[in-house]
PDB file of N, CA and C in Angstrom:
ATOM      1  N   UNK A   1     176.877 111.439 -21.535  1.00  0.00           N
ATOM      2  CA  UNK A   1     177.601 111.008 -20.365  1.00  0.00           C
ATOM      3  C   UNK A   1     177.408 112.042 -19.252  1.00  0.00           C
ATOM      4  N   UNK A   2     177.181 111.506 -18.149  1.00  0.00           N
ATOM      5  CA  UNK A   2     177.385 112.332 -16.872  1.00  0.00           C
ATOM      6  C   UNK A   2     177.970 112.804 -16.226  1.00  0.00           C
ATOM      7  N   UNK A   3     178.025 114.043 -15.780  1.00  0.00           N
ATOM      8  CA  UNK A   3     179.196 114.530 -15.606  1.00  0.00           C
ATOM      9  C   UNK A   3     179.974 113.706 -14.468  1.00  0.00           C
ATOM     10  N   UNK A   4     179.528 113.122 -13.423  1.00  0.00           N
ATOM     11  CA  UNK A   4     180.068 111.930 -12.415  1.00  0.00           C
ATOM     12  C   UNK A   4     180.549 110.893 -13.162  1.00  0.00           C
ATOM     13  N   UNK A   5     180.220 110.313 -14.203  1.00  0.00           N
ATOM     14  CA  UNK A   5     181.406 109.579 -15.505  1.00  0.00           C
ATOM     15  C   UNK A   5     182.269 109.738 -15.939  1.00  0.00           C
ATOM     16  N   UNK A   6     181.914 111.277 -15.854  1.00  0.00           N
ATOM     17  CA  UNK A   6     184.094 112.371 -16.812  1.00  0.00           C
ATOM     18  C   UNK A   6     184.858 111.861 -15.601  1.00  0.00           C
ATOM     19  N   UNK A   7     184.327 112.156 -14.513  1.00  0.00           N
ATOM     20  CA  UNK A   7     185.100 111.965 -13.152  1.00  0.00           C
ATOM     21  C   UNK A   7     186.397 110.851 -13.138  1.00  0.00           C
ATOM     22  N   UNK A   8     187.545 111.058 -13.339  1.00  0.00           N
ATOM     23  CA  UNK A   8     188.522 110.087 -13.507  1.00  0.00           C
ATOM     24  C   UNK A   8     189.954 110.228 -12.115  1.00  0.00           C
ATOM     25  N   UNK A   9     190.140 109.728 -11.411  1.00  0.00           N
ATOM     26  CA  UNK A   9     190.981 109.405 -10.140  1.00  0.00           C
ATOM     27  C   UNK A   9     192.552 109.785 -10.882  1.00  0.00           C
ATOM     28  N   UNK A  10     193.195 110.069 -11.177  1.00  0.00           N
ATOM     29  CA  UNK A  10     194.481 109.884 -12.089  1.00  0.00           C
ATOM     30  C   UNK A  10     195.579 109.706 -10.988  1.00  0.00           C
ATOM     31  N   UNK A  11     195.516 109.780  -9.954  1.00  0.00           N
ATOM     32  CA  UNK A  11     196.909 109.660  -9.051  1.00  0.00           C
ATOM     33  C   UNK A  11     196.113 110.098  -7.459  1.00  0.00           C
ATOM     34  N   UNK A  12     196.966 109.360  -6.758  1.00  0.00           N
ATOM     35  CA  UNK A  12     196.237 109.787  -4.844  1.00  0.00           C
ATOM     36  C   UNK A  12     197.821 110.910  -4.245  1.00  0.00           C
ATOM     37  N   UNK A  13     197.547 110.890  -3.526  1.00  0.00           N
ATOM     38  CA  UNK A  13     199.097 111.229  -2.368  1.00  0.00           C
ATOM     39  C   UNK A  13     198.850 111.401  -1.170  1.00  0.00           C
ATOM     40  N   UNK A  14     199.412 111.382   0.024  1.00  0.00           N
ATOM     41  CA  UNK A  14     199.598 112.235   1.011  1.00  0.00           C
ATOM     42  C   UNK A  14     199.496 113.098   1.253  1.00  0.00           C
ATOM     43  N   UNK A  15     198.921 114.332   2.106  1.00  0.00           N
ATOM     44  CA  UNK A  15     199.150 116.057   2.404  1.00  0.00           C
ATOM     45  C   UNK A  15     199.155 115.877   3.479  1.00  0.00           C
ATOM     46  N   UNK A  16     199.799 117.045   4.210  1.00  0.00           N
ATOM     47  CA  UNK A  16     199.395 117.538   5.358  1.00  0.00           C
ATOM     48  C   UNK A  16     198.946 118.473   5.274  1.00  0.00           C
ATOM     49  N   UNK A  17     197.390 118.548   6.214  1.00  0.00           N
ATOM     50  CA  UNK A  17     196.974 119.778   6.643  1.00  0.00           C
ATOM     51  C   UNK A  17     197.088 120.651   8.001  1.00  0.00           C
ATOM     52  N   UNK A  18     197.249 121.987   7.916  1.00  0.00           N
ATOM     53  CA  UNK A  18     197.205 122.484   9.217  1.00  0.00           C
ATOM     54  C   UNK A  18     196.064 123.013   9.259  1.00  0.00           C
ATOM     55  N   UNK A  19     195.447 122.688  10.436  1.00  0.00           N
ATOM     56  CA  UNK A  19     193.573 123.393  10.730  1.00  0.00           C
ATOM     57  C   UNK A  19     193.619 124.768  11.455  1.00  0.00           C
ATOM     58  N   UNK A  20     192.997 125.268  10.648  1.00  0.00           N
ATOM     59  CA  UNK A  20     192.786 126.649  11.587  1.00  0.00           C
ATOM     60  C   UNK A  20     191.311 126.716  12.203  1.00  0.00           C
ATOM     61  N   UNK A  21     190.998 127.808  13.104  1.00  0.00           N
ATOM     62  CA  UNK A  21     189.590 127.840  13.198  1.00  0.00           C
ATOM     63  C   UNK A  21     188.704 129.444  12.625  1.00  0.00           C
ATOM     64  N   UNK A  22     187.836 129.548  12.457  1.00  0.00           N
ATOM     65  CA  UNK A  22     187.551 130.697  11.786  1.00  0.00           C
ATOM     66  C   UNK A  22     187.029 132.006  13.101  1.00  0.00           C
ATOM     67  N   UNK A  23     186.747 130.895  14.096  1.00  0.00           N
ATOM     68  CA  UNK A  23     187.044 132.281  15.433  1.00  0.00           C
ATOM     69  C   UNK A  23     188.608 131.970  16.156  1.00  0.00           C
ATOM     70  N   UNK A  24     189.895 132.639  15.988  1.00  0.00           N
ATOM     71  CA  UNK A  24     190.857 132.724  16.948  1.00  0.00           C
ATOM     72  C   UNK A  24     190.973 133.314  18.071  1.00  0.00           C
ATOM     73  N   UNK A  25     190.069 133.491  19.230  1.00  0.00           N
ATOM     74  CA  UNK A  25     189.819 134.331  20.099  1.00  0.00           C
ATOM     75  C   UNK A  25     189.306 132.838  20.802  1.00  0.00           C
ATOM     76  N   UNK A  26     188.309 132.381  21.201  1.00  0.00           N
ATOM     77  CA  UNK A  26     187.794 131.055  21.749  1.00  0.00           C
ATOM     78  C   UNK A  26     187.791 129.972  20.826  1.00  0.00           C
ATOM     79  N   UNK A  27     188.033 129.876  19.348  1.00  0.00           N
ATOM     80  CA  UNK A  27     187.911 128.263  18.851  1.00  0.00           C
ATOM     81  C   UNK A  27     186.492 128.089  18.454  1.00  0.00           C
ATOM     82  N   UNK A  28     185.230 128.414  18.682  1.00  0.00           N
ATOM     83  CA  UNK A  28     183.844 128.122  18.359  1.00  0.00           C
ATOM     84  C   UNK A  28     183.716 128.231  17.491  1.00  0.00           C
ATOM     85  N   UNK A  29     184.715 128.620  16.008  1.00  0.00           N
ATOM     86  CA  UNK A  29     184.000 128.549  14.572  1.00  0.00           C
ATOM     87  C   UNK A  29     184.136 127.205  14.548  1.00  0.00           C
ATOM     88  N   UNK A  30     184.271 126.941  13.291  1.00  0.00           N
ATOM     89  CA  UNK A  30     184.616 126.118  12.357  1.00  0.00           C
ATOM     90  C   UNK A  30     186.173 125.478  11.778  1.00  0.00           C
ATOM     91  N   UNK A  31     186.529 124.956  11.847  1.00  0.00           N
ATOM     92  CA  UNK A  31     187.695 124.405  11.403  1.00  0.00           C
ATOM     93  C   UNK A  31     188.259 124.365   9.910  1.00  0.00           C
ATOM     94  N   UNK A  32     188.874 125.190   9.493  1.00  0.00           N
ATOM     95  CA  UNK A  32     189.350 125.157   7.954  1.00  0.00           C
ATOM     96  C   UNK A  32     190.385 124.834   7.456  1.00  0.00           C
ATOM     97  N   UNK A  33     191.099 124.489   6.760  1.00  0.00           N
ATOM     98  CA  UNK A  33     192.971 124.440   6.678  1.00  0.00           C
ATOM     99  C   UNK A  33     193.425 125.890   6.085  1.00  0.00           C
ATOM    100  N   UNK A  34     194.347 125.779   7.200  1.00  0.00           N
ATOM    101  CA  UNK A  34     194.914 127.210   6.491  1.00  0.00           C
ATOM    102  C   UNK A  34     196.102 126.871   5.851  1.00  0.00           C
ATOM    103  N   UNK A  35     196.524 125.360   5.483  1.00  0.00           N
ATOM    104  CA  UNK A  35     197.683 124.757   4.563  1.00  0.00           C
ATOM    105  C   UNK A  35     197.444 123.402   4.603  1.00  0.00           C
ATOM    106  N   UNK A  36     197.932 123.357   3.103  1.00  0.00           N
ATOM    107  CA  UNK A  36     197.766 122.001   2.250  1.00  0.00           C
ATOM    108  C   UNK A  36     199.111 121.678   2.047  1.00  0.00           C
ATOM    109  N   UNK A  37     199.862 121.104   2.773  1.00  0.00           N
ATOM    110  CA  UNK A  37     200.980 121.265   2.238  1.00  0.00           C
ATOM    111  C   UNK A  37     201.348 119.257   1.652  1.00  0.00           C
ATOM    112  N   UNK A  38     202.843 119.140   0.901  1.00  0.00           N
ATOM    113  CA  UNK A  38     203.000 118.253   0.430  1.00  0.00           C
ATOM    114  C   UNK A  38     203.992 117.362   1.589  1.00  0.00           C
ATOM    115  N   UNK A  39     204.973 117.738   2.524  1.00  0.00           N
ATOM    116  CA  UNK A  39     205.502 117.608   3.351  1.00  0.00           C
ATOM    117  C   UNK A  39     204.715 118.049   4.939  1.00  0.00           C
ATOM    118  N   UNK A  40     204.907 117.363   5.949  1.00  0.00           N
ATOM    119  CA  UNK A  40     204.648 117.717   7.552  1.00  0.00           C
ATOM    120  C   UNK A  40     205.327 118.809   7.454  1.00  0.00           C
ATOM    121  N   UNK A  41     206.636 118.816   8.052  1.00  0.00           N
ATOM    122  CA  UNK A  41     207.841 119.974   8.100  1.00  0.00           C
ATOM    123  C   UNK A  41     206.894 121.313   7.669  1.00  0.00           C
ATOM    124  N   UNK A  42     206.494 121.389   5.992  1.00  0.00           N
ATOM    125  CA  UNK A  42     206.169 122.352   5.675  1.00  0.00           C
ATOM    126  C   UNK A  42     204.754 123.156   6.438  1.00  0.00           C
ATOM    127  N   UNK A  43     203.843 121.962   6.371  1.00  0.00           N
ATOM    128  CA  UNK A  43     202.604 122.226   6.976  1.00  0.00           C
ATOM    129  C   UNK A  43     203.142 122.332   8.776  1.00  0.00           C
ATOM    130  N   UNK A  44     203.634 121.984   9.422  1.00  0.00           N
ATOM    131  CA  UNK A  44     203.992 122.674  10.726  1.00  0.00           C
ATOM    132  C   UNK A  44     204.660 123.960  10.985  1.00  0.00           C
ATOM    133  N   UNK A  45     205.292 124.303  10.011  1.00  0.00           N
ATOM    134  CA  UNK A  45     205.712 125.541   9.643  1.00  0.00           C
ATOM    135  C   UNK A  45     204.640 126.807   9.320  1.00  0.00           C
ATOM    136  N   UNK A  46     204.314 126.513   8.637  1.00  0.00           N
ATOM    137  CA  UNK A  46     203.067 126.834   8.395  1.00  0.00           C
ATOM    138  C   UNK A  46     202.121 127.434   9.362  1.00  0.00           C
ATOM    139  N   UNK A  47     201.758 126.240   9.782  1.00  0.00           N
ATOM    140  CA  UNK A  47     200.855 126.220  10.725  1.00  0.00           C
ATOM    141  C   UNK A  47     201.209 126.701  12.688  1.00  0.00           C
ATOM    142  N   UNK A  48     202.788 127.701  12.436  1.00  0.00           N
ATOM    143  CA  UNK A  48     202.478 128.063  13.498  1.00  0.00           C
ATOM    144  C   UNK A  48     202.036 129.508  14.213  1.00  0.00           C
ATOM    145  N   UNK A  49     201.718 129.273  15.549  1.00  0.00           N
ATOM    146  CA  UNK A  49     201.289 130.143  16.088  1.00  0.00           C
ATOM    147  C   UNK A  49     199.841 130.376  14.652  1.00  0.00           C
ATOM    148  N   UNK A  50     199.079 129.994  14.701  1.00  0.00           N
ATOM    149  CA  UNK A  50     198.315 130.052  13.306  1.00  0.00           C
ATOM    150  C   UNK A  50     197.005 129.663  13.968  1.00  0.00           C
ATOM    151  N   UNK A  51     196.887 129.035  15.062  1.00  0.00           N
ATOM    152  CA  UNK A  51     195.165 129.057  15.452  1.00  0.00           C
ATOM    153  C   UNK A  51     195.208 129.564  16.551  1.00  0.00           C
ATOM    154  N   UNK A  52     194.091 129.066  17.499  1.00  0.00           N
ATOM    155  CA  UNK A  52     193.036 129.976  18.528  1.00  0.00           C
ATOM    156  C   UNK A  52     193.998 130.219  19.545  1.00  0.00           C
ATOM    157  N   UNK A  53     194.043 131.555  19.849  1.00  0.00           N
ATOM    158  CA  UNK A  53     194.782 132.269  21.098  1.00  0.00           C
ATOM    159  C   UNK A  53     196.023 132.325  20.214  1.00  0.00           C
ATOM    160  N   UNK A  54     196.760 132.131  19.425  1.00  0.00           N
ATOM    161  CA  UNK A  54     198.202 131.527  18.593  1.00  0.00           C
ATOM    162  C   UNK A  54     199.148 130.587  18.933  1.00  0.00           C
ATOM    163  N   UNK A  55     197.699 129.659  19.479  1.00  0.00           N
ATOM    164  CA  UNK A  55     198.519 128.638  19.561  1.00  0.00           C
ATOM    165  C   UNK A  55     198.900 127.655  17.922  1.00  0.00           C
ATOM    166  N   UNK A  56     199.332 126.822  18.145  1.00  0.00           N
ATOM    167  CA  UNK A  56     200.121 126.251  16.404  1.00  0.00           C
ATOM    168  C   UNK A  56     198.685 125.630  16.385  1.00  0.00           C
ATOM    169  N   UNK A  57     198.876 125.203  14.509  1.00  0.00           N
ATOM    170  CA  UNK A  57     197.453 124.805  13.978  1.00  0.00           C
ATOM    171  C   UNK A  57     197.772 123.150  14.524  1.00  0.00           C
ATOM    172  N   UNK A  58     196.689 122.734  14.494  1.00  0.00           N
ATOM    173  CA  UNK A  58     196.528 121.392  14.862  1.00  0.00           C
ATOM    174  C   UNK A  58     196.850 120.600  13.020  1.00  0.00           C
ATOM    175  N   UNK A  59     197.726 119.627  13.216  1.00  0.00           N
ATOM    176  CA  UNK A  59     198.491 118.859  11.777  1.00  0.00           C
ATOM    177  C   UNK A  59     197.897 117.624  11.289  1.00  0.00           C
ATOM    178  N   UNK A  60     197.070 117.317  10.234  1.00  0.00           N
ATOM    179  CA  UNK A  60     196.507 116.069  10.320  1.00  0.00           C
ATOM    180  C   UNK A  60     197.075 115.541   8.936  1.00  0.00           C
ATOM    181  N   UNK A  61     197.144 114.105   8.529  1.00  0.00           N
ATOM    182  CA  UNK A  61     197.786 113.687   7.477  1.00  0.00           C
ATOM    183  C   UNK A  61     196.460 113.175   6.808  1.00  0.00           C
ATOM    184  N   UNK A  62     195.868 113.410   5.582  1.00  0.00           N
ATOM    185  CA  UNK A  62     195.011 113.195   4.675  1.00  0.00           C
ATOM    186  C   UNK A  62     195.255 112.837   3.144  1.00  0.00           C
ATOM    187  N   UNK A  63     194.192 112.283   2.944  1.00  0.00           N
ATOM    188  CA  UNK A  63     194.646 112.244   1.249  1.00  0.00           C
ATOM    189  C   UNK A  63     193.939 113.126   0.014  1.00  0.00           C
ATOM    190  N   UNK A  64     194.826 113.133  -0.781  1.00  0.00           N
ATOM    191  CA  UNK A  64     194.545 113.788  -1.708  1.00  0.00           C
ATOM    192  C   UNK A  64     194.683 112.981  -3.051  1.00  0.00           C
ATOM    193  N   UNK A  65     193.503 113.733  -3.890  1.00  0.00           N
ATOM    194  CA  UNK A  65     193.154 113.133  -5.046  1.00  0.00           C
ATOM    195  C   UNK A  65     193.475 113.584  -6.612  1.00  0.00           C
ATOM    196  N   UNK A  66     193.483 113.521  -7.156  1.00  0.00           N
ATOM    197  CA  UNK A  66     194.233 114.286  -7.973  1.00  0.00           C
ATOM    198  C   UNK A  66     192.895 113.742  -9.566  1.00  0.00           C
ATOM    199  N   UNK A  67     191.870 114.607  -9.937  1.00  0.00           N
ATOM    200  CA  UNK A  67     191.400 114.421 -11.250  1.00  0.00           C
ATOM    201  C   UNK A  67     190.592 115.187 -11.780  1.00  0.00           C
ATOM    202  N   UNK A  68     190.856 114.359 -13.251  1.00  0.00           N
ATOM    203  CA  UNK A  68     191.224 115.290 -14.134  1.00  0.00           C
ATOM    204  C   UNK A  68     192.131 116.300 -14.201  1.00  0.00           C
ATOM    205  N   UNK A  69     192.819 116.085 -13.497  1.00  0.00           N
ATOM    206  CA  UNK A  69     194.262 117.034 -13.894  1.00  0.00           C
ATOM    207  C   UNK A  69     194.573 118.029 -12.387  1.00  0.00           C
ATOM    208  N   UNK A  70     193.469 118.141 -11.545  1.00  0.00           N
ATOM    209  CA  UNK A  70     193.421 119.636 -10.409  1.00  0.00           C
ATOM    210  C   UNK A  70     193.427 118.169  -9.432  1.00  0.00           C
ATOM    211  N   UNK A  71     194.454 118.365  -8.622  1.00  0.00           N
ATOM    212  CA  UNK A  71     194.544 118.059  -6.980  1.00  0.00           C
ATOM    213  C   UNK A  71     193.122 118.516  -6.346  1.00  0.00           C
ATOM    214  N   UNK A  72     192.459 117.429  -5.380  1.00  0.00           N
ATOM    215  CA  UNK A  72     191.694 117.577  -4.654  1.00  0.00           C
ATOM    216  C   UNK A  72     192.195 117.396  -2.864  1.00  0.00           C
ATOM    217  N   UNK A  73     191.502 118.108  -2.572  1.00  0.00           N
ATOM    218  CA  UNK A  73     191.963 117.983  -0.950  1.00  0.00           C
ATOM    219  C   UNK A  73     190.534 117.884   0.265  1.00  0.00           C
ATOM    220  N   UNK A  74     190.930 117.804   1.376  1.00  0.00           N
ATOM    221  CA  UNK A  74     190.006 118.018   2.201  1.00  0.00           C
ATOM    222  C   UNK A  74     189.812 119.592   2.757  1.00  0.00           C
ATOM    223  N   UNK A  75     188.613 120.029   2.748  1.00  0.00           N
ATOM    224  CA  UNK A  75     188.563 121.427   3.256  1.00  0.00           C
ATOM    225  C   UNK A  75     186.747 121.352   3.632  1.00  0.00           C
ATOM    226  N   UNK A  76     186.266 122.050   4.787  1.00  0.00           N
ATOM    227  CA  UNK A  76     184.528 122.264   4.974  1.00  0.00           C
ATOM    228  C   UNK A  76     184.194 123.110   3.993  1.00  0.00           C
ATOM    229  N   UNK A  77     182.891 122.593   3.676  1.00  0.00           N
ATOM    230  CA  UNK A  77     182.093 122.600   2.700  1.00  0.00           C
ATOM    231  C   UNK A  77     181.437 124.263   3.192  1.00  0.00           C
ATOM    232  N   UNK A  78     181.313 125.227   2.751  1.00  0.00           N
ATOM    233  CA  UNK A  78     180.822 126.415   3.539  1.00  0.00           C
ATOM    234  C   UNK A  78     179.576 126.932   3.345  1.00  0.00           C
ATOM    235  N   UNK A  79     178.415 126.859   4.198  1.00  0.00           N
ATOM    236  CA  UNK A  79     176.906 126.653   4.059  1.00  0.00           C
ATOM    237  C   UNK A  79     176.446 128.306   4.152  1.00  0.00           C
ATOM    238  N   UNK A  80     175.785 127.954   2.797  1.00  0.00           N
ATOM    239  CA  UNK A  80     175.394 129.598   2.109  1.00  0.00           C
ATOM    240  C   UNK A  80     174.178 130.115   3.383  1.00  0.00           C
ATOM    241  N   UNK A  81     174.442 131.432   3.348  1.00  0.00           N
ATOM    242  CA  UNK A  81     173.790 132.023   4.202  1.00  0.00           C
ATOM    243  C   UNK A  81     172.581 132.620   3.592  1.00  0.00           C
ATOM    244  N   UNK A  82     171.782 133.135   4.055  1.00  0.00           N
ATOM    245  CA  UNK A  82     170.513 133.890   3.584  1.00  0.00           C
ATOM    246  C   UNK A  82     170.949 134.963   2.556  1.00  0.00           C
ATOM    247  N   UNK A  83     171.621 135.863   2.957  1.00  0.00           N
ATOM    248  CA  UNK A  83     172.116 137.164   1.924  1.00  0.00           C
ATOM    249  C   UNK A  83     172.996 135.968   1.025  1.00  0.00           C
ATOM    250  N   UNK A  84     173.629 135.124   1.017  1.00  0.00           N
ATOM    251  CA  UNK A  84     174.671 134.355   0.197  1.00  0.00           C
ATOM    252  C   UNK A  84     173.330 134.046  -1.415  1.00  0.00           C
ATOM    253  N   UNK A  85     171.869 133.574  -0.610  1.00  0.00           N
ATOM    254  CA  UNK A  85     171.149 132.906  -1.238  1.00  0.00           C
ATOM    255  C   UNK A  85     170.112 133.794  -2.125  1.00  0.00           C
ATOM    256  N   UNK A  86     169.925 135.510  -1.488  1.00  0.00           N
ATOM    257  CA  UNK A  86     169.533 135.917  -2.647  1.00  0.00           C
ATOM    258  C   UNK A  86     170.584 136.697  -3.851  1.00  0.00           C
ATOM    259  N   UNK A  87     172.015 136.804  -2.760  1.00  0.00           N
ATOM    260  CA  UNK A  87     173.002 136.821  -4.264  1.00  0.00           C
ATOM    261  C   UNK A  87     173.050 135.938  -5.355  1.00  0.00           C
ATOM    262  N   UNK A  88     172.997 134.853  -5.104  1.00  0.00           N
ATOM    263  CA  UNK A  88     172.797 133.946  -6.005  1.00  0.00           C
ATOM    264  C   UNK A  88     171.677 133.977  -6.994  1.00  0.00           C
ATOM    265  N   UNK A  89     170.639 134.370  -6.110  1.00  0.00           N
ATOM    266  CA  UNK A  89     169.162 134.358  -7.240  1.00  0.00           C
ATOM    267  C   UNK A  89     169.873 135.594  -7.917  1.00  0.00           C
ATOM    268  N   UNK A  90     170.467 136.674  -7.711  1.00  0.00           N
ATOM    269  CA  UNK A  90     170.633 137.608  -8.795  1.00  0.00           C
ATOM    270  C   UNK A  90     171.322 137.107  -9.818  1.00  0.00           C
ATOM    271  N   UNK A  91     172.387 136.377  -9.277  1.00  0.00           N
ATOM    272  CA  UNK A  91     173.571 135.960  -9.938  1.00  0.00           C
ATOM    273  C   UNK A  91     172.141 134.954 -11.361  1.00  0.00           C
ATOM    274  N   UNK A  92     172.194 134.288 -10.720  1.00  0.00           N
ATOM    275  CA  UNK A  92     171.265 133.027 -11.452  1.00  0.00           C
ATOM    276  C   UNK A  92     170.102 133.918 -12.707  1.00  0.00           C
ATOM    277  N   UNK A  93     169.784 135.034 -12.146  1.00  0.00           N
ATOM    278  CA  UNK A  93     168.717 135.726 -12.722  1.00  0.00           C
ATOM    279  C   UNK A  93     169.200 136.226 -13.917  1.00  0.00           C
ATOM    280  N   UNK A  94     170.404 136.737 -13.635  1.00  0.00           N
ATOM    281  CA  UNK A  94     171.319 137.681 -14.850  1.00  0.00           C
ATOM    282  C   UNK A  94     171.560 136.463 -15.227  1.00  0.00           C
ATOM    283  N   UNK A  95     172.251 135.773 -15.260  1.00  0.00           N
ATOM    284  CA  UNK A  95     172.561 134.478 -16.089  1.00  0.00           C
ATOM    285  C   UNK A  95     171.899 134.125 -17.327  1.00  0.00           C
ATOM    286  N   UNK A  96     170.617 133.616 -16.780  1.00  0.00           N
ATOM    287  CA  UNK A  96     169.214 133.128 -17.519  1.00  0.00           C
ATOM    288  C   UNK A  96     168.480 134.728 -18.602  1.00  0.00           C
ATOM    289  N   UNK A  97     169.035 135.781 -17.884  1.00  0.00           N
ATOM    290  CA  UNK A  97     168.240 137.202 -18.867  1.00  0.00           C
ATOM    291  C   UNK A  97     169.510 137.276 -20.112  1.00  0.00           C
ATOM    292  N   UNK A  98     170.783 137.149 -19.732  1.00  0.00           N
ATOM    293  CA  UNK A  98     171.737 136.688 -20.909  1.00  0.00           C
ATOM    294  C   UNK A  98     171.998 135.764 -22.159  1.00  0.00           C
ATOM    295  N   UNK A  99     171.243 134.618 -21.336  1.00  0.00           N
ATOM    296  CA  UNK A  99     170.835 133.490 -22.119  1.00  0.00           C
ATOM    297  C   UNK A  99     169.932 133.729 -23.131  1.00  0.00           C
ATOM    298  N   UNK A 100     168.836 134.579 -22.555  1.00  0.00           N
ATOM    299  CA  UNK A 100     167.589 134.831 -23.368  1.00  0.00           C
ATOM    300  C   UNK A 100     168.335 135.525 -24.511  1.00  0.00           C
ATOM    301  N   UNK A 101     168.893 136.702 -23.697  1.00  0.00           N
ATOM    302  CA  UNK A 101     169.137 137.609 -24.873  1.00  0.00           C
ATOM    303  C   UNK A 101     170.216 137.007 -26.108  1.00  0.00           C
ATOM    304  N   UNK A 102     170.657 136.146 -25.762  1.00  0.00           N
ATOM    305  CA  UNK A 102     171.737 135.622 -26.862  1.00  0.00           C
ATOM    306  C   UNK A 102     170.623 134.430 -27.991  1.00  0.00           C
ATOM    307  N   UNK A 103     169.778 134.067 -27.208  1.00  0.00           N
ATOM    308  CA  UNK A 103     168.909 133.370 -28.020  1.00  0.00           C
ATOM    309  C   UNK A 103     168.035 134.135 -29.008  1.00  0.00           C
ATOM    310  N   UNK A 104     167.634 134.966 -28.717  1.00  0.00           N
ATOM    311  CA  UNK A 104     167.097 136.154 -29.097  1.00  0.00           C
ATOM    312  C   UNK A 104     168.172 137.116 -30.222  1.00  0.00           C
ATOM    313  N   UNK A 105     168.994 136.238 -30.392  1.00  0.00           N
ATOM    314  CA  UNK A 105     170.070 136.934 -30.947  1.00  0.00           C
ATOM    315  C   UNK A 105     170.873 138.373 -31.031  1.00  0.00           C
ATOM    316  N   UNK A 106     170.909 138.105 -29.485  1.00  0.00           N
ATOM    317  CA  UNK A 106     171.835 139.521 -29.593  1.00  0.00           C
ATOM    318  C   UNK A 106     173.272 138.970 -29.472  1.00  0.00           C
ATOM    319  N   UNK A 107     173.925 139.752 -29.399  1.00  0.00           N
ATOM    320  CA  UNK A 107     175.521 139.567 -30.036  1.00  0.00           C
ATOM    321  C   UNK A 107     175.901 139.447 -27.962  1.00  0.00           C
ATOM    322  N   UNK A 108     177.416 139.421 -27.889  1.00  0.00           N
ATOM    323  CA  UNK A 108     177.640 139.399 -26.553  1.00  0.00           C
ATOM    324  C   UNK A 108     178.445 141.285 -26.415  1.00  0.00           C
ATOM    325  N   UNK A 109     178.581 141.613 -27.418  1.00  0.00           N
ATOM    326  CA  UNK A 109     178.739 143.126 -27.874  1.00  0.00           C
ATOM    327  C   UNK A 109     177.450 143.875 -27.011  1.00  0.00           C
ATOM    328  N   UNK A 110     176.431 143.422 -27.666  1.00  0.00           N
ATOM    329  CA  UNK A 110     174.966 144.435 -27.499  1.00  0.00           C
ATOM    330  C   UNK A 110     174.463 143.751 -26.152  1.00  0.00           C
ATOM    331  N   UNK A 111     175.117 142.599 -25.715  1.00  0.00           N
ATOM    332  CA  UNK A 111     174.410 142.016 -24.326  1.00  0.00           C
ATOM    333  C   UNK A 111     174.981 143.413 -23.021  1.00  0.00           C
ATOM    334  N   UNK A 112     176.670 143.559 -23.503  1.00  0.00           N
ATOM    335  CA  UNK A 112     177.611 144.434 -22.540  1.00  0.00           C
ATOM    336  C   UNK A 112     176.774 145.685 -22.765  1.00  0.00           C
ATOM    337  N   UNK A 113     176.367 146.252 -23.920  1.00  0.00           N
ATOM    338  CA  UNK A 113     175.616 147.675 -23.613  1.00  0.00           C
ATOM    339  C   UNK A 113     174.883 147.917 -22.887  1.00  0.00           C
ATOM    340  N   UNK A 114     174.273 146.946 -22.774  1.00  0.00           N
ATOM    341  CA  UNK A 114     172.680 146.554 -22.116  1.00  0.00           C
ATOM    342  C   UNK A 114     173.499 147.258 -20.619  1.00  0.00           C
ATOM    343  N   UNK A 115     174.156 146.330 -20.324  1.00  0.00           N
ATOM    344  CA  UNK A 115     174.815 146.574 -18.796  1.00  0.00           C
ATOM    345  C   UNK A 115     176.027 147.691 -18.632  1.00  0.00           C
ATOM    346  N   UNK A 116     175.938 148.621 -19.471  1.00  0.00           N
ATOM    347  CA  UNK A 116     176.547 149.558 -19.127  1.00  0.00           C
ATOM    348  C   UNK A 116     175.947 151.091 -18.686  1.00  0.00           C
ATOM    349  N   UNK A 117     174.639 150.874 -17.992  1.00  0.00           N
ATOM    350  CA  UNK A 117     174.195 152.223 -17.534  1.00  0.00           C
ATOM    351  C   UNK A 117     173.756 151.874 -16.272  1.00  0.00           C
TER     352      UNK A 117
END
């Protein structure tokens, strides 16, 4: 089965979000929530004095999803940068040299030695 098959909806709701922006000085980033909240009230609370110049976050009502068990919400997707992308190849690299070595039968004992100098 695929993992888009486990995928199961179990309940929706309401949120409010308050948007922030990621430059508060002019507004030209990006837009993020800086609260998910379950009530307005809360998310306006929240959300004040909380974006660009301090002025209050802007409040939008969205839905949320709820599966397999973890609440889903709306939030931007955040696009890996160049240094983001060869961290990753390290990340990915050590991964796959761990793998080996456990296939290779080393213990996860003798994998940690390895990485302790």
């Amino acid at each position: 089965m695929s993992k888009q098959e486990e995928l199961k909806i179990q309940e929706t709701k309401t949120v409010w979000v308050a948007w922030t922006n990621t430059d508060l000085t002019e507004g030209r980033g990006q837009s993020y929530p800086k609260a998910v909240c379950e009530k307005e009230a809360t998310a306006i609370r929240l959300g004040r004095k909380g974006s660009v110049m301090g002025s209050d976050c802007h409040i939008t009502e969205e839905l949320s999803v709820k599966v397999n068990g973890i609440w889903l919400y709306p939030a931007r997707l955040q696009h890996a940068t160049s240094d983001d992308d060869q961290a990753q190849a390290h990340i990915d690299g050590r991964r796959a040299a761990i793998e080996k070595a456990k296939a290779a039968g080393l213990t996860d004992e003798d994998i940690r030695a390895l990485f302790l100098r």
